[in-house]
C-alpha atoms as a PDB file:
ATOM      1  CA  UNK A   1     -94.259   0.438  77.201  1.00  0.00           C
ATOM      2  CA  UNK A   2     -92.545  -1.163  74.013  1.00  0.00           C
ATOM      3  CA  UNK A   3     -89.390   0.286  74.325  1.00  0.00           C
ATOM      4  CA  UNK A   4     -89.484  -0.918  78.012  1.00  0.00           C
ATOM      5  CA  UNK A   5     -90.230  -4.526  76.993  1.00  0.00           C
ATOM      6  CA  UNK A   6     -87.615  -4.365  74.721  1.00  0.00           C
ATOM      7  CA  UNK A   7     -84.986  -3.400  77.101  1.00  0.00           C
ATOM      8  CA  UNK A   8     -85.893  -5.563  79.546  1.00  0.00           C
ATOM      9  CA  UNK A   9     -85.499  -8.186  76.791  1.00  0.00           C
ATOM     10  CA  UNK A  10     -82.287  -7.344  76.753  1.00  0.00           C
ATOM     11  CA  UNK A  11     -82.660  -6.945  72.530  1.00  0.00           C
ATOM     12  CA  UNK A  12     -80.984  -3.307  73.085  1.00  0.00           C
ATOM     13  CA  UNK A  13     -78.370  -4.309  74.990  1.00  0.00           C
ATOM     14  CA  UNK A  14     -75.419  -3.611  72.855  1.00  0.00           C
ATOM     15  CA  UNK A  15     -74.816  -1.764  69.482  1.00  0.00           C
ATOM     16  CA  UNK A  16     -75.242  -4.541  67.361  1.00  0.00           C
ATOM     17  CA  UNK A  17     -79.033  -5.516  68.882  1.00  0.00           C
ATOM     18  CA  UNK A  18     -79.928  -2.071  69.006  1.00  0.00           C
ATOM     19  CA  UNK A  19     -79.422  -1.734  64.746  1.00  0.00           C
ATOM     20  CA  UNK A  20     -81.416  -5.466  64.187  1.00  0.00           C
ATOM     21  CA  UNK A  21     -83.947  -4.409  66.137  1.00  0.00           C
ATOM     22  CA  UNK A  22     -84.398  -0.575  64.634  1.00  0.00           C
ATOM     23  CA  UNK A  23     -84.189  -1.940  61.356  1.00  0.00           C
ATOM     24  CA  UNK A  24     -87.157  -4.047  62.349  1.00  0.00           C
ATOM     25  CA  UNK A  25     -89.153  -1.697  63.697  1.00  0.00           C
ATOM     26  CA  UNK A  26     -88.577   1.114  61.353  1.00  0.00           C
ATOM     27  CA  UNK A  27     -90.827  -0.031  59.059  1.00  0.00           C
ATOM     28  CA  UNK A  28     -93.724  -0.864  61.455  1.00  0.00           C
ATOM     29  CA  UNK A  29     -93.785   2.796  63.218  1.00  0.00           C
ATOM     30  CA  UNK A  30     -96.367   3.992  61.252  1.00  0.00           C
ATOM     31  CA  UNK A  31     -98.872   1.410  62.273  1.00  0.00           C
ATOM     32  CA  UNK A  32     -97.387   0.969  65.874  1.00  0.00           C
ATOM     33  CA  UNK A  33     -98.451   4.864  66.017  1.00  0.00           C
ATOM     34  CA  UNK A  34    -102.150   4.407  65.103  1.00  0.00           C
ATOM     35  CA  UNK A  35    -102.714   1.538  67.989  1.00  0.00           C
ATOM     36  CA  UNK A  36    -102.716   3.804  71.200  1.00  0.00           C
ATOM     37  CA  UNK A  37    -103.106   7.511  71.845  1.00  0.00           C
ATOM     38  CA  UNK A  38    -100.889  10.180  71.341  1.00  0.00           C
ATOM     39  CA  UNK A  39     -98.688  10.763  73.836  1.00  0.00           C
ATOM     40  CA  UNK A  40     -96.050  13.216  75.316  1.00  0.00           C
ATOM     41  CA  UNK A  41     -92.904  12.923  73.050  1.00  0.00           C
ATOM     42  CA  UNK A  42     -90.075  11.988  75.127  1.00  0.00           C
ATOM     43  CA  UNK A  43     -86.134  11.027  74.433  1.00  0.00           C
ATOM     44  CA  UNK A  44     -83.612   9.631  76.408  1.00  0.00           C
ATOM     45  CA  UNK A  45     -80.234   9.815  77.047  1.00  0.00           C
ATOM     46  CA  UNK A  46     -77.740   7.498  78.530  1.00  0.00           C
ATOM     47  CA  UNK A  47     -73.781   7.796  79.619  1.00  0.00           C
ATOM     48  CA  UNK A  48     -71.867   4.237  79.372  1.00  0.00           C
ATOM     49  CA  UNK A  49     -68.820   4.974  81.993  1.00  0.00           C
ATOM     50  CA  UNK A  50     -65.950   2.208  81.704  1.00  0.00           C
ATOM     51  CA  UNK A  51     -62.611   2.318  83.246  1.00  0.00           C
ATOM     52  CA  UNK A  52     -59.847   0.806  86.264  1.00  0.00           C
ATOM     53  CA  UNK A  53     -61.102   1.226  89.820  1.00  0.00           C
ATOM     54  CA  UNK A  54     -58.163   0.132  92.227  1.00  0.00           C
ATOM     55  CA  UNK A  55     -57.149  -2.599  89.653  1.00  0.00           C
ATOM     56  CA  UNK A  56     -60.424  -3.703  89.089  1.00  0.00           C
ATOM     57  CA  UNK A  57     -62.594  -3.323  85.427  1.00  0.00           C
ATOM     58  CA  UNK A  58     -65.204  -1.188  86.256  1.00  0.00           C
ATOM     59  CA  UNK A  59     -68.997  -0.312  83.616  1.00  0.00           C
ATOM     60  CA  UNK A  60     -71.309   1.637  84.983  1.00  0.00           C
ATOM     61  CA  UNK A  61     -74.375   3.419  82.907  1.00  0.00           C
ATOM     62  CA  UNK A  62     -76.395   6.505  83.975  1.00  0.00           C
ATOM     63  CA  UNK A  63     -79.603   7.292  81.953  1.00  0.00           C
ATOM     64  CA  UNK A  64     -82.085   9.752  81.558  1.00  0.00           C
ATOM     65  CA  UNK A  65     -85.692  10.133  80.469  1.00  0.00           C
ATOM     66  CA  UNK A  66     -87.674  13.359  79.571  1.00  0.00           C
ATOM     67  CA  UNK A  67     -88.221  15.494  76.494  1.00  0.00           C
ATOM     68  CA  UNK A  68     -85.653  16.523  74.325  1.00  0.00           C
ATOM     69  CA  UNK A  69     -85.730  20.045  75.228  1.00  0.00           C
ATOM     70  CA  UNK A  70     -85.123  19.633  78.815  1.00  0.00           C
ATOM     71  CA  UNK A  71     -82.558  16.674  77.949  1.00  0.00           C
ATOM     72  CA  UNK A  72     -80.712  19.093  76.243  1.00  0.00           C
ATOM     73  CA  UNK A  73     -81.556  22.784  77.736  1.00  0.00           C
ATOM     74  CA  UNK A  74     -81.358  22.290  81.773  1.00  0.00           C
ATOM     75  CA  UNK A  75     -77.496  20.556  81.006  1.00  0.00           C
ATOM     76  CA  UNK A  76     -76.914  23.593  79.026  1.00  0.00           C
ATOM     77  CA  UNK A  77     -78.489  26.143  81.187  1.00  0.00           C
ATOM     78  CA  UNK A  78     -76.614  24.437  84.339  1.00  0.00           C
ATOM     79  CA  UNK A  79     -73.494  24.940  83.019  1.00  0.00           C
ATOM     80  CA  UNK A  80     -73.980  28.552  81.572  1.00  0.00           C
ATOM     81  CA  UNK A  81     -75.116  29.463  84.948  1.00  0.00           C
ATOM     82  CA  UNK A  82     -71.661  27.962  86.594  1.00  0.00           C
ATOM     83  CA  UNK A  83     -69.617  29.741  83.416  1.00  0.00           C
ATOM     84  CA  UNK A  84     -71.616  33.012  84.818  1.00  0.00           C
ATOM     85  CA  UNK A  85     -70.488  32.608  88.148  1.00  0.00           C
ATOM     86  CA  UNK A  86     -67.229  32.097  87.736  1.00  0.00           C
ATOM     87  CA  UNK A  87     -67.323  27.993  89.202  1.00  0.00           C
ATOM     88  CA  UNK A  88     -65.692  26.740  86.624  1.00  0.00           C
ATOM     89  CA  UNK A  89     -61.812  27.739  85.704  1.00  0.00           C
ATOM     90  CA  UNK A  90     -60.870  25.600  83.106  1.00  0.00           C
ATOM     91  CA  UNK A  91     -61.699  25.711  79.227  1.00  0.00           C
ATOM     92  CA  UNK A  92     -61.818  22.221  76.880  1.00  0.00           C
ATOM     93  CA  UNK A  93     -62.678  18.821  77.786  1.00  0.00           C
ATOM     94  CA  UNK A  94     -61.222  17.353  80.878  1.00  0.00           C
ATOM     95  CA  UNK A  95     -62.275  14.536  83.575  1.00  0.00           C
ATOM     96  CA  UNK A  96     -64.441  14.760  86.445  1.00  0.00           C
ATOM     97  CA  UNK A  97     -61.639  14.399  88.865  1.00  0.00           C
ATOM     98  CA  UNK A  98     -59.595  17.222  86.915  1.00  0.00           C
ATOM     99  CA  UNK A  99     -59.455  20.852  88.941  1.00  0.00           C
ATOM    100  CA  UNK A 100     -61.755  23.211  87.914  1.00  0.00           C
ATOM    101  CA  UNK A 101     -63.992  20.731  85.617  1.00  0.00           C
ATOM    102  CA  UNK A 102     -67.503  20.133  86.147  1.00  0.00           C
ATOM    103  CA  UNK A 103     -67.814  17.635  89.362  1.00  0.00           C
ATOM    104  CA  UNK A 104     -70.926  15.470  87.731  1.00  0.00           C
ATOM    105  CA  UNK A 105     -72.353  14.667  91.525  1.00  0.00           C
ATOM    106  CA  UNK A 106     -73.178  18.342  91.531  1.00  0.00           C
ATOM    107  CA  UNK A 107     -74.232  18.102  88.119  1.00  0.00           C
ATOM    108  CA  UNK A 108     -76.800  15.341  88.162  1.00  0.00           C
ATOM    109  CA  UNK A 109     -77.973  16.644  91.941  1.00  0.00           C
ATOM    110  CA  UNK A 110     -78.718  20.265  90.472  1.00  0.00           C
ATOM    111  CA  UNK A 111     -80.552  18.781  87.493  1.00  0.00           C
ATOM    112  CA  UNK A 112     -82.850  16.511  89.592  1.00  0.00           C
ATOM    113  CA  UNK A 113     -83.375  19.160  91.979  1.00  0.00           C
ATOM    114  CA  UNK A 114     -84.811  20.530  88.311  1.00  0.00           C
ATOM    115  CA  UNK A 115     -87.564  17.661  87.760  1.00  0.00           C
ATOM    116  CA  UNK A 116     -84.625  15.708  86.076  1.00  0.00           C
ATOM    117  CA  UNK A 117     -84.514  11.620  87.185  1.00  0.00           C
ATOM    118  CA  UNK A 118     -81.195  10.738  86.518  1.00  0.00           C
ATOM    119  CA  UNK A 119     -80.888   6.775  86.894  1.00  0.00           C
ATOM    120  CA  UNK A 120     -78.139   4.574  87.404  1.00  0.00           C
ATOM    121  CA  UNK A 121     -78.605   1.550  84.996  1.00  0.00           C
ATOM    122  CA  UNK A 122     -76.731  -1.637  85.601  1.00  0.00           C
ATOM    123  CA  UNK A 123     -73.742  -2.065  83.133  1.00  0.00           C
ATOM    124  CA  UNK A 124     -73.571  -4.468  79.951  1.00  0.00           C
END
C-alpha cells in the first residue's frame, strides 16, 4: 500500500527519486514492519523499453509483481523449456525482432497463462 502511494506520487519516478526516497526510508523499515501484519513477501520487476518507431521517440515500461522465485524461475523455466525443444536457434543476446530470438509476445503470454500479470506501465 506504501510503495503504491509512493509511485503514484510519482517520488519513484526516475533514478534519482528512487535513491532520496530509499535513503529515507531505509532507516524507518524496522518500525514500518511492526505497524501491520506480516505479509506475503513479494518483488517486482520492471523493463524500461526506449527507442525510434517510424521516426518517432518511443518509452514504453512493462512491469511485474509476484515473489521473487516465480519472478525469476517461470522466465527461466520458459526458456529452458523452448532451449529443450529446439524453438530457439540462436545463442547470445540479440533483439526481439532478430530470427531465432525469443519473440517476448510469446514470452509474456506463456508466463501469464502461468499466474504471471505482466503490466504495461505508462513511460517516464
Amino acid at each position: 500500500m506504501l510503495a503504491g502511494a509512493i509511485s503514484r506520487m510519482g517520488l519513484i519516478a526516475n533514478s534519482a527519486r528512487q535513491r532520496r526516497v530509499a535513503a529515507l526510508i531505509k532507516p524507518v523499515l524496522p518500525l514500518l514492519e511492526r505497524l501491520g501484519p506480516r505479509s506475503t513477501a513479494c518483488s517486482a520487476i520492471r523493463v524500461d523499453v526506449m527507442g525510434i518507431r517510424q521516426g518517432t521517440p518511443l518509452r514504453e515500461s512493462w512491469g511485474a509483481a509476484d515473489r521473487m522465485t516465480v519472478l525469476t524461475a517461470l522466465p527461466a523455466a520458459l526458456i529452458a523449456h523452448c532451449l529443450g525443444q529446439g524453438l530457439i536457434t540462436r545463442s547470445g543476446v540479440y533483439p526481439p525482432e532478430a530470427d531465432g530470438a525469443v519473440d517476448p509476445g510469446w514470452l509474456c503470454q506463456a508466463a501469464s497463462e502461468r499466474g504471471l500479470a505482466i503490466v504495461r506501465m505508462n513511460g517516464e
